[in-house]
N, C-alpha and C. Protein backbone atom coordinates (compact mmCIF):
# COMPACT_ATOMS: atom_id res chain seq x y z
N UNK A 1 -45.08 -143.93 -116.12
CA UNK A 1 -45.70 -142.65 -116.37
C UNK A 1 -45.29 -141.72 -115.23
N UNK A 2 -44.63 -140.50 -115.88
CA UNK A 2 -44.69 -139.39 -114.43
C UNK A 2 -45.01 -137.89 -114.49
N UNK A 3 -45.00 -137.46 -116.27
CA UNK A 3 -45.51 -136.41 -116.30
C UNK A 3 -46.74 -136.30 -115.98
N UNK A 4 -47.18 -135.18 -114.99
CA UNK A 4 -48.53 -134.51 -114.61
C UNK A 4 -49.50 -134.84 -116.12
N UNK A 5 -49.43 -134.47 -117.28
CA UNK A 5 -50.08 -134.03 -118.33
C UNK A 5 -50.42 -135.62 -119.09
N UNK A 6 -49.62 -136.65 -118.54
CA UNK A 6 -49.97 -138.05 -118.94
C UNK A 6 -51.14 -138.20 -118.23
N UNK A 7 -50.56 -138.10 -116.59
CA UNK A 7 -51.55 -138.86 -116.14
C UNK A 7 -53.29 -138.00 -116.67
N UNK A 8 -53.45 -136.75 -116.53
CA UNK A 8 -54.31 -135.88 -116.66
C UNK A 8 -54.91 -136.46 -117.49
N UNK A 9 -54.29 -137.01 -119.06
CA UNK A 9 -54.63 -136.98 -120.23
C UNK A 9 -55.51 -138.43 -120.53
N UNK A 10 -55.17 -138.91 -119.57
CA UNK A 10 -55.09 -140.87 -119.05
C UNK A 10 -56.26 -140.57 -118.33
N UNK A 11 -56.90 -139.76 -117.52
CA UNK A 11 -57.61 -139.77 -116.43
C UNK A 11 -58.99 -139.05 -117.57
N UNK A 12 -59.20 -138.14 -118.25
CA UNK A 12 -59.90 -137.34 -118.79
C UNK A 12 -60.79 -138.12 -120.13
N UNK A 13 -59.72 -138.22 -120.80
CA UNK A 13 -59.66 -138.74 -121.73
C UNK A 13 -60.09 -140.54 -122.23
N UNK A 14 -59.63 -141.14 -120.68
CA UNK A 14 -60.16 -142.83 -121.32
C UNK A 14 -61.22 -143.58 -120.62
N UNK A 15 -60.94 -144.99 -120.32
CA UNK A 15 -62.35 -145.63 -119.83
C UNK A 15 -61.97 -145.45 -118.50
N UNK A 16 -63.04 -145.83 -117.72
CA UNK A 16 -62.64 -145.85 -115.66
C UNK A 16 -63.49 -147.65 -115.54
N UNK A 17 -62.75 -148.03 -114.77
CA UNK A 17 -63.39 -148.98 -114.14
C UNK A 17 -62.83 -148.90 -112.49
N UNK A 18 -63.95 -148.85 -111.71
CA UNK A 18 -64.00 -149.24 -110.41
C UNK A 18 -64.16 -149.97 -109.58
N UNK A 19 -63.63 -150.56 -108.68
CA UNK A 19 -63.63 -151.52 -107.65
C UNK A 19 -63.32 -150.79 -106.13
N UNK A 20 -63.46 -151.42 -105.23
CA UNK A 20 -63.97 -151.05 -103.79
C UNK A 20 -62.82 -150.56 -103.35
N UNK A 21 -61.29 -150.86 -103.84
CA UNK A 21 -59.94 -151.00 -103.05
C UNK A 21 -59.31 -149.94 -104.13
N UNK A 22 -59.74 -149.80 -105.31
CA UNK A 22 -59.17 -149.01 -106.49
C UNK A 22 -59.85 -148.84 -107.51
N UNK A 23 -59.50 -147.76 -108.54
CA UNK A 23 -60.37 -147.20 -109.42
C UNK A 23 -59.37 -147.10 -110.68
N UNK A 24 -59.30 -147.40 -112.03
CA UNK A 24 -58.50 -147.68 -112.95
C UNK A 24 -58.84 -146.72 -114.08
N UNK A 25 -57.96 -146.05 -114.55
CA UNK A 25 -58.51 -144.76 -115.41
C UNK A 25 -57.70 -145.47 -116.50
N UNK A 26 -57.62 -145.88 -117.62
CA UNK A 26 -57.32 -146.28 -119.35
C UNK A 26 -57.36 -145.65 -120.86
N UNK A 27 -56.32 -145.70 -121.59
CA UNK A 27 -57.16 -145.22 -122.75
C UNK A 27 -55.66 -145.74 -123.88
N UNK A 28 -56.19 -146.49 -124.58
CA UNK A 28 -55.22 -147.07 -125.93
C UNK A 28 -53.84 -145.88 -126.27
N UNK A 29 -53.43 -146.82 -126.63
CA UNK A 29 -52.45 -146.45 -127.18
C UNK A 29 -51.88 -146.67 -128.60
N UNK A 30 -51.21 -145.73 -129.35
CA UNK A 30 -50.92 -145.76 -130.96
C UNK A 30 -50.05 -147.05 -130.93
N UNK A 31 -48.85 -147.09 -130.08
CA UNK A 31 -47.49 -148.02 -130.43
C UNK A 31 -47.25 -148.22 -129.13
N UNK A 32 -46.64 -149.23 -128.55
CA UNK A 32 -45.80 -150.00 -127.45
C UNK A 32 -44.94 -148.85 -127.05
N UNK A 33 -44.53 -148.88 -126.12
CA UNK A 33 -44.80 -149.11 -124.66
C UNK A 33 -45.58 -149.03 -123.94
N UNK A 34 -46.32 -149.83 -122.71
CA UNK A 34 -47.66 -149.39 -122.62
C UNK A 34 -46.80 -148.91 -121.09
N UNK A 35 -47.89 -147.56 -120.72
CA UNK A 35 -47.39 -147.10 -119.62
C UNK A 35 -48.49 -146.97 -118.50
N UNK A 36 -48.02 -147.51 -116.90
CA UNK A 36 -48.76 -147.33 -115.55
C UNK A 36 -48.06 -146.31 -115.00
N UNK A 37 -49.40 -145.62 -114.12
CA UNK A 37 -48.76 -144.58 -112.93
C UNK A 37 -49.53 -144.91 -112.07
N UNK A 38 -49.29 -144.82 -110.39
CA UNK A 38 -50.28 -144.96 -109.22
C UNK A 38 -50.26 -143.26 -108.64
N UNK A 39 -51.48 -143.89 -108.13
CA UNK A 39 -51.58 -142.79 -107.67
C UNK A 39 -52.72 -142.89 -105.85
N UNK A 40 -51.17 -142.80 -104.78
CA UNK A 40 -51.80 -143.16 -103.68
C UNK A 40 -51.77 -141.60 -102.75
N UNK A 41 -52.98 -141.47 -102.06
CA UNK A 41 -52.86 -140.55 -101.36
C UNK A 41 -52.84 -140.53 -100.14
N UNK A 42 -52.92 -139.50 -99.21
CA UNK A 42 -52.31 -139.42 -97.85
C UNK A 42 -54.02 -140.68 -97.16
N UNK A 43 -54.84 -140.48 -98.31
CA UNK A 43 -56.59 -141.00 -97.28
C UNK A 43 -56.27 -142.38 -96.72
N UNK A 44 -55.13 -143.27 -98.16
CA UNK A 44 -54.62 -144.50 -97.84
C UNK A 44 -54.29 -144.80 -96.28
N UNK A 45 -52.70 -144.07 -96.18
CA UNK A 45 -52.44 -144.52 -94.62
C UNK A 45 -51.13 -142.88 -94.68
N UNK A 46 -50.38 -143.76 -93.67
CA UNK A 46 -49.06 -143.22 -93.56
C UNK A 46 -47.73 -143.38 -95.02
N UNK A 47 -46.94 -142.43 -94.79
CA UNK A 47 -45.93 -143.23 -95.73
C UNK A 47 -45.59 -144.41 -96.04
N UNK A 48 -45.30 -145.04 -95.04
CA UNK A 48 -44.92 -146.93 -95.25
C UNK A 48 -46.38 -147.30 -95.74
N UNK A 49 -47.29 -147.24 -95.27
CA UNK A 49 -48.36 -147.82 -95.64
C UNK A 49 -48.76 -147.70 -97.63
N UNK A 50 -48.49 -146.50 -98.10
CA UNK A 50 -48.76 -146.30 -99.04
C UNK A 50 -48.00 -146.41 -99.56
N UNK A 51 -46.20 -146.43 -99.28
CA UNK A 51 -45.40 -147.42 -100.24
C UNK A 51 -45.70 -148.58 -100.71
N UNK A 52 -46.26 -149.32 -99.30
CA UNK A 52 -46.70 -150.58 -99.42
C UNK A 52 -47.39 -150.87 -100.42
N UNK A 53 -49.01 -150.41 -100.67
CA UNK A 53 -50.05 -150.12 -101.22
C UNK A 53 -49.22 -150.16 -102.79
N UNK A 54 -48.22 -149.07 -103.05
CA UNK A 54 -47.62 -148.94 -104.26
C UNK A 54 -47.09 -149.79 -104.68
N UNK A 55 -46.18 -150.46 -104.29
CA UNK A 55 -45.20 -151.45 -104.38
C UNK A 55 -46.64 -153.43 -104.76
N UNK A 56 -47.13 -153.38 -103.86
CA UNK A 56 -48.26 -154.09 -104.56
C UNK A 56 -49.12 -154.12 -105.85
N UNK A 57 -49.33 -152.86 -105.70
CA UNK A 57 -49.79 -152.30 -107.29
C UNK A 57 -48.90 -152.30 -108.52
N UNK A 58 -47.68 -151.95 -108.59
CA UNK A 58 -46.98 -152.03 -109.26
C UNK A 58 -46.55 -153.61 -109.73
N UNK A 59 -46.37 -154.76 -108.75
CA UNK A 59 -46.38 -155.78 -108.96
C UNK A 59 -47.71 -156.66 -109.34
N UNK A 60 -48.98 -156.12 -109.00
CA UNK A 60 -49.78 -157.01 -109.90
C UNK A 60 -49.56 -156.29 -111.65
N UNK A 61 -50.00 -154.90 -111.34
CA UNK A 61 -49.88 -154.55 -112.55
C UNK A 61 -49.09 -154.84 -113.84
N UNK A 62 -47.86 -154.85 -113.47
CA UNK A 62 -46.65 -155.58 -114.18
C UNK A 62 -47.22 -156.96 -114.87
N UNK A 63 -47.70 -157.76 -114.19
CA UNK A 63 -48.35 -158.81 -114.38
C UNK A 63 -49.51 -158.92 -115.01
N UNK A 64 -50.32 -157.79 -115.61
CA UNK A 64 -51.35 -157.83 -116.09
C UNK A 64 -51.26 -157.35 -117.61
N UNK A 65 -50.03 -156.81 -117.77
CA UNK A 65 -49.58 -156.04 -119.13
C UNK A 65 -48.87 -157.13 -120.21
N UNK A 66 -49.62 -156.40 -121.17
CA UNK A 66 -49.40 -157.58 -122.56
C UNK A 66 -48.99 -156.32 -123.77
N UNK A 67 -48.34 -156.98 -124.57
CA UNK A 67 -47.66 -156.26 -125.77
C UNK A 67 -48.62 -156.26 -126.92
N UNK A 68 -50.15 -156.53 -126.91
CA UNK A 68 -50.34 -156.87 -127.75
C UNK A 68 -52.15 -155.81 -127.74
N UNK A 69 -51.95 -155.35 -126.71
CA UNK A 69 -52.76 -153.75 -126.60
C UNK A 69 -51.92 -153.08 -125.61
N UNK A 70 -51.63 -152.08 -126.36
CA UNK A 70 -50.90 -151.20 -125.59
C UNK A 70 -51.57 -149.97 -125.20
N UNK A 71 -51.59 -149.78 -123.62
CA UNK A 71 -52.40 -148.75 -123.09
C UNK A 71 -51.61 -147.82 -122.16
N UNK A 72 -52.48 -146.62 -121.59
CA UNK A 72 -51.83 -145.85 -120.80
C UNK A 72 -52.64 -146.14 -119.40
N UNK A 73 -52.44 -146.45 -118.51
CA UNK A 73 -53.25 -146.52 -117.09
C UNK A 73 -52.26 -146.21 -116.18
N UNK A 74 -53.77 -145.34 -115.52
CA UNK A 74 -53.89 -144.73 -114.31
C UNK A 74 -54.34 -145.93 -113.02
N UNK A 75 -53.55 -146.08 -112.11
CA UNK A 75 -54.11 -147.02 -111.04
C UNK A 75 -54.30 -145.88 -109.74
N UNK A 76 -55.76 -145.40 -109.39
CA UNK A 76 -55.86 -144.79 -108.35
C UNK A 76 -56.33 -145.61 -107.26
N UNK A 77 -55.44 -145.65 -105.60
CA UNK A 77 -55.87 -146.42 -104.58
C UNK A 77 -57.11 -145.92 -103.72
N UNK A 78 -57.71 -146.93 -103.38
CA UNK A 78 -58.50 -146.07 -102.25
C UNK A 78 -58.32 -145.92 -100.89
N UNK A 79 -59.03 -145.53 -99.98
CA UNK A 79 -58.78 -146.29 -98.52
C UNK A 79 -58.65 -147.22 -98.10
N UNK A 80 -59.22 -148.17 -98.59
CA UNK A 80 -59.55 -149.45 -98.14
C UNK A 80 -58.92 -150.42 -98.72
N UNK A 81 -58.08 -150.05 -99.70
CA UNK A 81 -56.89 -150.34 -100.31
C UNK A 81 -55.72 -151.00 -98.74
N UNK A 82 -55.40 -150.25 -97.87
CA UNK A 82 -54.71 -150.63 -97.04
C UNK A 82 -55.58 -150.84 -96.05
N UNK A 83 -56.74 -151.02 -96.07
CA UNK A 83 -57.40 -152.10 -94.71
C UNK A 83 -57.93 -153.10 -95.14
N UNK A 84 -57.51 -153.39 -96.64
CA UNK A 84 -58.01 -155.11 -96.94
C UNK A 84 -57.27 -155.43 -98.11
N UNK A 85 -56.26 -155.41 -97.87
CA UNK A 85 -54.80 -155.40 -99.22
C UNK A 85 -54.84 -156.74 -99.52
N UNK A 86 -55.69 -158.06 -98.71
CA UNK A 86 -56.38 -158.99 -99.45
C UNK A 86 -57.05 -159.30 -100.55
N UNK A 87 -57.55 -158.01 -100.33
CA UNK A 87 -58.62 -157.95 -101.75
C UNK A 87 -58.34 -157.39 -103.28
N UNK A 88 -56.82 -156.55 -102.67
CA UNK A 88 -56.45 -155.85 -103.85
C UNK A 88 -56.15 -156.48 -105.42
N UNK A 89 -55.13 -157.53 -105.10
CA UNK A 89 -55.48 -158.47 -106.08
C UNK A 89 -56.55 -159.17 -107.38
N UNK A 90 -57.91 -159.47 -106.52
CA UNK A 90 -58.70 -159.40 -107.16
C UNK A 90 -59.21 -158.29 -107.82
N UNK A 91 -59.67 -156.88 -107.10
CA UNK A 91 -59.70 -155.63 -107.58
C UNK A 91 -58.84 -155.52 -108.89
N UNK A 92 -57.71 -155.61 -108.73
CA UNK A 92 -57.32 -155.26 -109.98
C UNK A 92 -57.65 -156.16 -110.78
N UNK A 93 -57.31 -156.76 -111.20
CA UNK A 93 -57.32 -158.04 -111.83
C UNK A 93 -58.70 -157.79 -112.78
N UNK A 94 -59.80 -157.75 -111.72
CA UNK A 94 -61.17 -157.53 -112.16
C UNK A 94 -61.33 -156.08 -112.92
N UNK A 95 -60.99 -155.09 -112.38
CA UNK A 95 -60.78 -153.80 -113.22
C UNK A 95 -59.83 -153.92 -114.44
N UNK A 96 -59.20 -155.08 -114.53
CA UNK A 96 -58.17 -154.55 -115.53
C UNK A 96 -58.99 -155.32 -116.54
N UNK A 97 -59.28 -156.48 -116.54
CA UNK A 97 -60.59 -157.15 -116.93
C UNK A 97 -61.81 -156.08 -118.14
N UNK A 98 -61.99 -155.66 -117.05
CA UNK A 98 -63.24 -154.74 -117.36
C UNK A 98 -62.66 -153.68 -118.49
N UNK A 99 -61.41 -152.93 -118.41
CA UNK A 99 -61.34 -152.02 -118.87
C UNK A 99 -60.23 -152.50 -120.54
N UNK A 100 -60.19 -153.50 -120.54
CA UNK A 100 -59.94 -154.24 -121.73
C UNK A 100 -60.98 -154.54 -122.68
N UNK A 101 -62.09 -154.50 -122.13
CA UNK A 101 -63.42 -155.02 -122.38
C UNK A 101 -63.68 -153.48 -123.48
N UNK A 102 -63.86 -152.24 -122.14
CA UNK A 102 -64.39 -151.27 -122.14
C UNK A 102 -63.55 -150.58 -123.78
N UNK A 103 -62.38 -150.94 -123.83
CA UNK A 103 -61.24 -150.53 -124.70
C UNK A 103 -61.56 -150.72 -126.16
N UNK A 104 -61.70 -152.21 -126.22
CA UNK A 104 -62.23 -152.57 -127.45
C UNK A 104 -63.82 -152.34 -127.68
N UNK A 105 -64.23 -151.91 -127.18
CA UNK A 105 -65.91 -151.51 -127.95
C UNK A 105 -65.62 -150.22 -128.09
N UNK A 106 -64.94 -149.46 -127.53
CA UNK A 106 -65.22 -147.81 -127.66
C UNK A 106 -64.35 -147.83 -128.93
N UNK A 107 -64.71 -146.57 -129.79
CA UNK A 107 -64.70 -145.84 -130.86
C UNK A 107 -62.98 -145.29 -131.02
């Protein structure tokens, strides 16, 4: 995902689930491809730091995507994202969890 008007539309428009390290914005999709964007800001760290941060995210995420609901997500980091990048893992994992959940009951 990189148009401005995805992510907007991704953020407004679908479910949120939150966790302490990151916050996950969702919302279905008609047909495959399912598409991620991150979204790290300066609160994270420095540049390297929030490559970092990215480059993690992008690799669990990858790993959490299935062909068989196809969605649009938003992965927003938090601060604490890069002072306990231990935890990030679970965070997602658990948000992505949740917002699969959240996906199929809504309307």
């Amino acid at each position: 995902m990189r148009a401005s008007w995805e992510f907007r539309d991704t953020m407004r428009h679908g479910v949120r689930a939150a966790r302490p390290t990151l916050v996950l914005h969702a919302r279905s999709l008609e047909s495959p491809p399912s598409r991620v964007g991150f979204v790290v800001s300066r609160a994270v760290g420095g540049a390297v730091v929030r490559n970092r941060v990215k480059r993690r995210l992008r690799h669990l995420a990858a790993s959490q995507l299935d062909d068989a609901m196809p969605v649009s997500v938003v992965v927003r980091a938090l601060p604490a994202a890069s002072r306990e990048p231990e935890r990030l893992a679970d965070d997602l994992v658990g948000a992505w969890s949740t917002m699969r959940r959240r996906l199929q009951v809504s309307p």
